[in-house]
PDB file of N, CA and C in Angstrom:
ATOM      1  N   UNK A   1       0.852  -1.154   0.000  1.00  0.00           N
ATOM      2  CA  UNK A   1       0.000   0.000   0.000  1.00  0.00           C
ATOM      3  C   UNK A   1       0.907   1.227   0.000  1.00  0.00           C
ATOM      4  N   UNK A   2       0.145   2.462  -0.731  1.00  0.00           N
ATOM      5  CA  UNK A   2       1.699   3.250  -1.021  1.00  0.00           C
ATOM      6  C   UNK A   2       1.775   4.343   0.465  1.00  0.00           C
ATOM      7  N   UNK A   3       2.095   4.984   0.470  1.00  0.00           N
ATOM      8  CA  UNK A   3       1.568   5.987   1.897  1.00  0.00           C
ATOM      9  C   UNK A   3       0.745   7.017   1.859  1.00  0.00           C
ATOM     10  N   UNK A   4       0.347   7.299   0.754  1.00  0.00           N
ATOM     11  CA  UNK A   4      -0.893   8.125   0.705  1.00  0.00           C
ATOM     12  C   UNK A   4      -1.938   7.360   1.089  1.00  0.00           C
ATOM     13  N   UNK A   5      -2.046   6.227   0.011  1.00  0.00           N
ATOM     14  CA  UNK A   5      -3.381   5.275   0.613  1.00  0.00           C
ATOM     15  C   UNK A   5      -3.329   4.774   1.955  1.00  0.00           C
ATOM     16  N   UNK A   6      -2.731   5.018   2.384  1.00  0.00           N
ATOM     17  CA  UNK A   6      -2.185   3.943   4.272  1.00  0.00           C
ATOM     18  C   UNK A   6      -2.624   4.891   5.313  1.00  0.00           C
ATOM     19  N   UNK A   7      -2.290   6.004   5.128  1.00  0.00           N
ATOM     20  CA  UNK A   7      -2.559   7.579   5.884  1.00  0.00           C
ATOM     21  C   UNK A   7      -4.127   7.415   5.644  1.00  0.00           C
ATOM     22  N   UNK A   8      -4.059   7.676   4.211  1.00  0.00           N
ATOM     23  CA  UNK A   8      -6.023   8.056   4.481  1.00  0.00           C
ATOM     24  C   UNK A   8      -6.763   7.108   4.691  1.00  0.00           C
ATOM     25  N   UNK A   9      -6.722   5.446   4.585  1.00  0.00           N
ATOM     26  CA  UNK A   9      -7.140   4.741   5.208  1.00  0.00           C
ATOM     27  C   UNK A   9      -6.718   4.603   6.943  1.00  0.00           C
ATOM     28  N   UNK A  10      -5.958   5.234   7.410  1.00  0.00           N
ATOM     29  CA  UNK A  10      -6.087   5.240   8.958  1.00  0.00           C
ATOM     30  C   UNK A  10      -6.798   6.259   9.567  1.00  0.00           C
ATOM     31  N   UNK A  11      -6.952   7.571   8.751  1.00  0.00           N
ATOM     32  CA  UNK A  11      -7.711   8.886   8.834  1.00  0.00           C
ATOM     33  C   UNK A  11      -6.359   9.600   9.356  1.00  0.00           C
ATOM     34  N   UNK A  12      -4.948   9.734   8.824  1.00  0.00           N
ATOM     35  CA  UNK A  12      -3.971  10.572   9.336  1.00  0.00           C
ATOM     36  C   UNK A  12      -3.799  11.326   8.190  1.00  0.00           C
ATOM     37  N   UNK A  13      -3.087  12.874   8.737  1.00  0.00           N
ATOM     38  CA  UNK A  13      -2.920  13.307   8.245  1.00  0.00           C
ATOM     39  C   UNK A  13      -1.411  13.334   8.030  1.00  0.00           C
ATOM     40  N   UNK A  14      -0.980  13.182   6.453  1.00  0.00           N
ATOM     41  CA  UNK A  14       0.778  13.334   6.326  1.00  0.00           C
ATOM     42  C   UNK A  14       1.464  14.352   6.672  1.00  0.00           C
ATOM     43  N   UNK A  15       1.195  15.183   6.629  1.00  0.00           N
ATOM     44  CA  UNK A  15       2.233  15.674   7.150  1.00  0.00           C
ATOM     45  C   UNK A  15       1.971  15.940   9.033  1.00  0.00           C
ATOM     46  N   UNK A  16       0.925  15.830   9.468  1.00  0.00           N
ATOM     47  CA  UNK A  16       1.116  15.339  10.935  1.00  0.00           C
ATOM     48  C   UNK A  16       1.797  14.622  11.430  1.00  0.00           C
ATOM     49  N   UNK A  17       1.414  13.013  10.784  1.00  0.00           N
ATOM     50  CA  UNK A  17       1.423  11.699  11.081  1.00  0.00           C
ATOM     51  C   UNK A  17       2.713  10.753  10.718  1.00  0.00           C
ATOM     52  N   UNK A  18       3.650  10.959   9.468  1.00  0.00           N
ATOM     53  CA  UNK A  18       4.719  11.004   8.949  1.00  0.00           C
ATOM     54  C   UNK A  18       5.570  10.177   9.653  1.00  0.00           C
ATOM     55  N   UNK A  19       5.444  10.604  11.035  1.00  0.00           N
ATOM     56  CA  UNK A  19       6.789  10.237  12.038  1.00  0.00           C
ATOM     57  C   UNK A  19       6.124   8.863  12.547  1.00  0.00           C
ATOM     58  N   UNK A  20       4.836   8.879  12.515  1.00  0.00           N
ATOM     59  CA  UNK A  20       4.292   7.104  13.002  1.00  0.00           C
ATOM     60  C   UNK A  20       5.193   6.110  12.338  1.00  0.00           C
ATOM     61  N   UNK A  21       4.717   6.784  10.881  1.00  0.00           N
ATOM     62  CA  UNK A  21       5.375   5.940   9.566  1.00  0.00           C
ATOM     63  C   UNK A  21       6.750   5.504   9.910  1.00  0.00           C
ATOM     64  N   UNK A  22       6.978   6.376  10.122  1.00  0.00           N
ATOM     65  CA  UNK A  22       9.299   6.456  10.284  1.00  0.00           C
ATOM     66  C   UNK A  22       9.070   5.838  11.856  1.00  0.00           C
ATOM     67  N   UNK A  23       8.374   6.364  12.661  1.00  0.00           N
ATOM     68  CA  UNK A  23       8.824   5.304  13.776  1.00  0.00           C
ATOM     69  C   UNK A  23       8.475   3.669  14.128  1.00  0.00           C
ATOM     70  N   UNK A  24       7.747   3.244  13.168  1.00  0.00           N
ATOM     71  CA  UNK A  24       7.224   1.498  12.938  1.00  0.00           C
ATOM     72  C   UNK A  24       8.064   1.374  12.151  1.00  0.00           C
ATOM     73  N   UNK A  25       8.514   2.184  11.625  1.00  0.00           N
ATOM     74  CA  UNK A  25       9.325   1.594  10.035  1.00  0.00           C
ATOM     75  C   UNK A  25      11.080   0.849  10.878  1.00  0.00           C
ATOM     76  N   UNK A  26      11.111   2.127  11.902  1.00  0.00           N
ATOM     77  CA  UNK A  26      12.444   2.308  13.139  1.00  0.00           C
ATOM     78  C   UNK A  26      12.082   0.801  13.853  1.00  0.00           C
ATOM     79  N   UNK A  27      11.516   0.405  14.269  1.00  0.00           N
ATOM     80  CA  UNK A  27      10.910  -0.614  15.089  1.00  0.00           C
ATOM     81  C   UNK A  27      10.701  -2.046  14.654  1.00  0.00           C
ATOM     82  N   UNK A  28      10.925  -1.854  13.164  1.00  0.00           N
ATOM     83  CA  UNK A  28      10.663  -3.122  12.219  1.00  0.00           C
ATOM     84  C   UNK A  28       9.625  -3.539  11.951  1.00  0.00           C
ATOM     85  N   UNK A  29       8.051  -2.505  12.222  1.00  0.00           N
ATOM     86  CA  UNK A  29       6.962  -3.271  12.243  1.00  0.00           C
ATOM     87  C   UNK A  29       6.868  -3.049  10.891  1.00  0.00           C
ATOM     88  N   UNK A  30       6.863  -2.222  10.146  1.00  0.00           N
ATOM     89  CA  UNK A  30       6.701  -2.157   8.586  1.00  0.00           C
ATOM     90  C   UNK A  30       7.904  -2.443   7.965  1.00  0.00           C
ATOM     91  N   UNK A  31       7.991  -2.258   6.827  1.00  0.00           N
ATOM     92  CA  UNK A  31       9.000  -2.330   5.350  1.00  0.00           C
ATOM     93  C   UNK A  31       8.614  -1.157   4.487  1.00  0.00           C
ATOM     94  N   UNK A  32       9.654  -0.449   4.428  1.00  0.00           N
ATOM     95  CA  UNK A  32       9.249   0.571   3.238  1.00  0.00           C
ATOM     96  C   UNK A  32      10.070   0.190   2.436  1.00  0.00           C
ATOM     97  N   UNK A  33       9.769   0.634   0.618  1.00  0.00           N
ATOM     98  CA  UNK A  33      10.090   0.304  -0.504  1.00  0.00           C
ATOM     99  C   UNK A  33       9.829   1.453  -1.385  1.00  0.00           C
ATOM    100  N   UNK A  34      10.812   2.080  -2.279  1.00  0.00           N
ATOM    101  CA  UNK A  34      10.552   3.346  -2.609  1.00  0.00           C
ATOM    102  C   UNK A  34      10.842   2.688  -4.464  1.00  0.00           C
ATOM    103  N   UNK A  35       9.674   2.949  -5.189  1.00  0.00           N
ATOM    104  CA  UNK A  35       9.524   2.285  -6.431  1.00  0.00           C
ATOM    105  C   UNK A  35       9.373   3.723  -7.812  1.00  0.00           C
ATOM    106  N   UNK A  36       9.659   3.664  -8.493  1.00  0.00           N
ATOM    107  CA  UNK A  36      10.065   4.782  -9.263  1.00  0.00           C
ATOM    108  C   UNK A  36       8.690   4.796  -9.874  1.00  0.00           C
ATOM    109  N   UNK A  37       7.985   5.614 -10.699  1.00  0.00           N
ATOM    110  CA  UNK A  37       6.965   6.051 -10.984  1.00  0.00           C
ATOM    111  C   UNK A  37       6.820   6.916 -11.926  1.00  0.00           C
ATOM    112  N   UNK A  38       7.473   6.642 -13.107  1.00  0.00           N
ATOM    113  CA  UNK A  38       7.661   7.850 -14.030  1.00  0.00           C
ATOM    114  C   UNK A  38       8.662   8.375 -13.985  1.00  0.00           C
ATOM    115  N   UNK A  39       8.219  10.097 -13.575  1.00  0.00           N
ATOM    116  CA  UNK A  39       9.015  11.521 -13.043  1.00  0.00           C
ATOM    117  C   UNK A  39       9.522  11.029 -11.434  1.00  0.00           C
ATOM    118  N   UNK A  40       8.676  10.623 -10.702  1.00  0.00           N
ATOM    119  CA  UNK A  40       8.080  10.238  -8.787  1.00  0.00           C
ATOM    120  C   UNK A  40       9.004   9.063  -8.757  1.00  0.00           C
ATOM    121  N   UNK A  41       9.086   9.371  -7.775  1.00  0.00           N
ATOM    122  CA  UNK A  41       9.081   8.111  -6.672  1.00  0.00           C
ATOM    123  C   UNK A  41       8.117   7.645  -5.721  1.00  0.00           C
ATOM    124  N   UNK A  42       7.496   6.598  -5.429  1.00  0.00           N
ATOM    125  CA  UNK A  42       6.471   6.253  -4.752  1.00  0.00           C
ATOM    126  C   UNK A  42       7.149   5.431  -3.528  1.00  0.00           C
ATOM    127  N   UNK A  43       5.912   5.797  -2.666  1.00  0.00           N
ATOM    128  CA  UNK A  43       6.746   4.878  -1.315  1.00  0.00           C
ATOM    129  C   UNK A  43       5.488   3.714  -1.175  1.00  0.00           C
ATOM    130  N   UNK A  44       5.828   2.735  -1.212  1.00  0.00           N
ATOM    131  CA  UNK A  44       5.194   1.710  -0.410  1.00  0.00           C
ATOM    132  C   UNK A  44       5.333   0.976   0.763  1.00  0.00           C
ATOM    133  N   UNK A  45       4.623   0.511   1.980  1.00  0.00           N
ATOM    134  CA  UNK A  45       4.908   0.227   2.878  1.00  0.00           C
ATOM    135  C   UNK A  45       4.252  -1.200   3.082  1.00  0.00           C
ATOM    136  N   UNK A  46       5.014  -2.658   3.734  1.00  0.00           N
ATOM    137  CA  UNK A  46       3.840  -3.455   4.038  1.00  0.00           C
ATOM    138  C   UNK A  46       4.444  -4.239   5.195  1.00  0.00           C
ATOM    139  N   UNK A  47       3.543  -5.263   6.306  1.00  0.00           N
ATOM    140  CA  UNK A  47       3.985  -5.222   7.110  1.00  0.00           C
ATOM    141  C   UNK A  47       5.035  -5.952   7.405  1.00  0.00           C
ATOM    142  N   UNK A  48       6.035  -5.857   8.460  1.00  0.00           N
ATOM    143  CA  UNK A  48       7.001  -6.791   8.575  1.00  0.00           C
ATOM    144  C   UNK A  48       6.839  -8.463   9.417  1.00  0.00           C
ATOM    145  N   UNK A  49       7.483  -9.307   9.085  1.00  0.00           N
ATOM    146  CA  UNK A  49       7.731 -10.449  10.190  1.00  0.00           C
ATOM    147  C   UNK A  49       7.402  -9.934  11.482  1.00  0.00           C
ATOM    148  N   UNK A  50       7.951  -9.130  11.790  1.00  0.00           N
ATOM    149  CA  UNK A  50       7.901  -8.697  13.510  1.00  0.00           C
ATOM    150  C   UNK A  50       6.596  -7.759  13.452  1.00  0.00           C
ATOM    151  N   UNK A  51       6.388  -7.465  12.261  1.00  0.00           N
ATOM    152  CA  UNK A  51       4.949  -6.433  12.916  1.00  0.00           C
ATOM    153  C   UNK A  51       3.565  -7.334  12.894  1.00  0.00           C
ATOM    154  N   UNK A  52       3.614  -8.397  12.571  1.00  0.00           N
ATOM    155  CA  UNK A  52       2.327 -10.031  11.723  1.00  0.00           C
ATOM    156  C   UNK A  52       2.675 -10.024  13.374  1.00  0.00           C
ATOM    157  N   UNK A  53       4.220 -10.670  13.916  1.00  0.00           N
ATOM    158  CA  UNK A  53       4.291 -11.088  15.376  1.00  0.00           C
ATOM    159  C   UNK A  53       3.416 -10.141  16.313  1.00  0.00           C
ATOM    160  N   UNK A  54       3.587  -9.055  16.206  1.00  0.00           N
ATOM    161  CA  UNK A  54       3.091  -8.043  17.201  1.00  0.00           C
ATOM    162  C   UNK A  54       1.393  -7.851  17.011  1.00  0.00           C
ATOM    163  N   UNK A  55       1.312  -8.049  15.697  1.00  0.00           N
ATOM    164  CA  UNK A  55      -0.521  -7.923  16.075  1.00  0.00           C
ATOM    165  C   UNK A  55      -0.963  -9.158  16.285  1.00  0.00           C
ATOM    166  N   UNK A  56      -0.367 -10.307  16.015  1.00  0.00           N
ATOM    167  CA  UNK A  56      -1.040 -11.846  17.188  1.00  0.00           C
ATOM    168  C   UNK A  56      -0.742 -11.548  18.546  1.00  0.00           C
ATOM    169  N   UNK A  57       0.325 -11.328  18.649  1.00  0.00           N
ATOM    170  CA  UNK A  57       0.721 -10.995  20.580  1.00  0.00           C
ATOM    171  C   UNK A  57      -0.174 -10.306  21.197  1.00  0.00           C
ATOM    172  N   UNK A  58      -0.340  -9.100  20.712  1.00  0.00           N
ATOM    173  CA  UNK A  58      -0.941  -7.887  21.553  1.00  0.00           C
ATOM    174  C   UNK A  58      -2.185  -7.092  20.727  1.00  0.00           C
ATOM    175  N   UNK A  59      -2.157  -7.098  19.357  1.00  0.00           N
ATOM    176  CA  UNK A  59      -3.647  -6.484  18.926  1.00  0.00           C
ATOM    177  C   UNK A  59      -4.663  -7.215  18.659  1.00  0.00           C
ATOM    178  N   UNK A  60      -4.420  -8.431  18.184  1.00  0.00           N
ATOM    179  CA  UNK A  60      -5.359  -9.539  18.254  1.00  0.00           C
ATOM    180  C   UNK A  60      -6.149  -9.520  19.410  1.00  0.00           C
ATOM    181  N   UNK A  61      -5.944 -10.082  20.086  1.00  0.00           N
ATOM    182  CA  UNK A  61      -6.212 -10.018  21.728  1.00  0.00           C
ATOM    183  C   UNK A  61      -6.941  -8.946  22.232  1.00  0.00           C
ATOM    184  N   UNK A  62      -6.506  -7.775  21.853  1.00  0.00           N
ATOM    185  CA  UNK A  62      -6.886  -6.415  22.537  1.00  0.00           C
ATOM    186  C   UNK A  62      -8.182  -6.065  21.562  1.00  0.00           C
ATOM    187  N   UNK A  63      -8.148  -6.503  20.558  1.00  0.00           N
ATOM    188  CA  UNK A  63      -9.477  -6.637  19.970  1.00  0.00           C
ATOM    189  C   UNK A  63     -10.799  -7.587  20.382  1.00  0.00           C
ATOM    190  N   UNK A  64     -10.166  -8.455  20.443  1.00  0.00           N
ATOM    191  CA  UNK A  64     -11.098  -9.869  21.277  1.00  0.00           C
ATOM    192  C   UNK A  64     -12.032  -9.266  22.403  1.00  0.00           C
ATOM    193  N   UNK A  65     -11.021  -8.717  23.537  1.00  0.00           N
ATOM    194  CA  UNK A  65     -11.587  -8.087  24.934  1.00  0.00           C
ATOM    195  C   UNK A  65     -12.118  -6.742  24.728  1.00  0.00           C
ATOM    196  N   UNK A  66     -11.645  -5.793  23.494  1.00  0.00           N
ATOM    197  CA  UNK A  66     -12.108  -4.729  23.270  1.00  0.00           C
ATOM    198  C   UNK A  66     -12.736  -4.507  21.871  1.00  0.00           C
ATOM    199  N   UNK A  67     -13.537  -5.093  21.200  1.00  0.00           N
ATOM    200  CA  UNK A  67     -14.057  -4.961  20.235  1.00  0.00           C
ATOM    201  C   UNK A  67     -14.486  -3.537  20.001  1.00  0.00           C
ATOM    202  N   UNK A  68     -14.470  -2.998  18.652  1.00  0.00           N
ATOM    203  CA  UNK A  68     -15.074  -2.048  18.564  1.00  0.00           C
ATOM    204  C   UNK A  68     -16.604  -1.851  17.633  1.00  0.00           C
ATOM    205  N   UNK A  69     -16.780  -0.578  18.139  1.00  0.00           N
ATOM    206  CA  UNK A  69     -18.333  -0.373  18.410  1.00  0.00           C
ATOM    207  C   UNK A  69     -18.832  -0.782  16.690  1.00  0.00           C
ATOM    208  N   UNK A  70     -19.968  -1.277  16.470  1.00  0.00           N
ATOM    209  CA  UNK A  70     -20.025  -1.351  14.727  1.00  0.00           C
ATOM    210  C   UNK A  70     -20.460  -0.609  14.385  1.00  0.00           C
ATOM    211  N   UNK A  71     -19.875   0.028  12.864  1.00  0.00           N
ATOM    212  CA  UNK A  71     -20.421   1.070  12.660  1.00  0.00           C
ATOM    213  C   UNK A  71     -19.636   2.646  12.629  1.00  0.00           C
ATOM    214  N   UNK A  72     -18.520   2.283  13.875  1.00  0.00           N
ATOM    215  CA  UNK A  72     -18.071   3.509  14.171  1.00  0.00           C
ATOM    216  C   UNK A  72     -16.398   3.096  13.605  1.00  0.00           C
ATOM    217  N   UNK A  73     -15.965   3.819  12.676  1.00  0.00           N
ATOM    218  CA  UNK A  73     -14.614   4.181  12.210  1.00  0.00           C
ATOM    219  C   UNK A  73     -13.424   5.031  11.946  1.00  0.00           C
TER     220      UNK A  73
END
């Protein structure tokens, strides 16, 4: 997914939010990949080994006990 689409599917804003990106990216939960595009360069991001590990460990779970409301996104 490239990072425009990733941002506005989370509802962030880029240039707010930017540093989430760079700090999961710091952490190993993502992979970024910067793919040429013409004139552009595009960034794509997807998740890492250790970030698949981290949402069975701890978001899985935290969803289970905390489901969210339906409807609301």
């Amino acid at each position: 997914m490239n990072q425009t689409k990733l941002l506005s599917y989370c509802g962030l804003n880029i240039a707010k939010h930017k540093e989430i990106l760079e700090d999961m990216e710091t952490k190993n939960l993502i992979e970024r990949k910067e793919e040429p595009w013409g004139k552009k360069t595009i960034i794509k991001y997807k998740v890492s080994p250790k970030g698949h590990e981290f949402f069975k460990l701890i978001l899985e779970p935290y969803e289970e006990m905390f489901p969210r409301a339906e409807g609301v996104e």
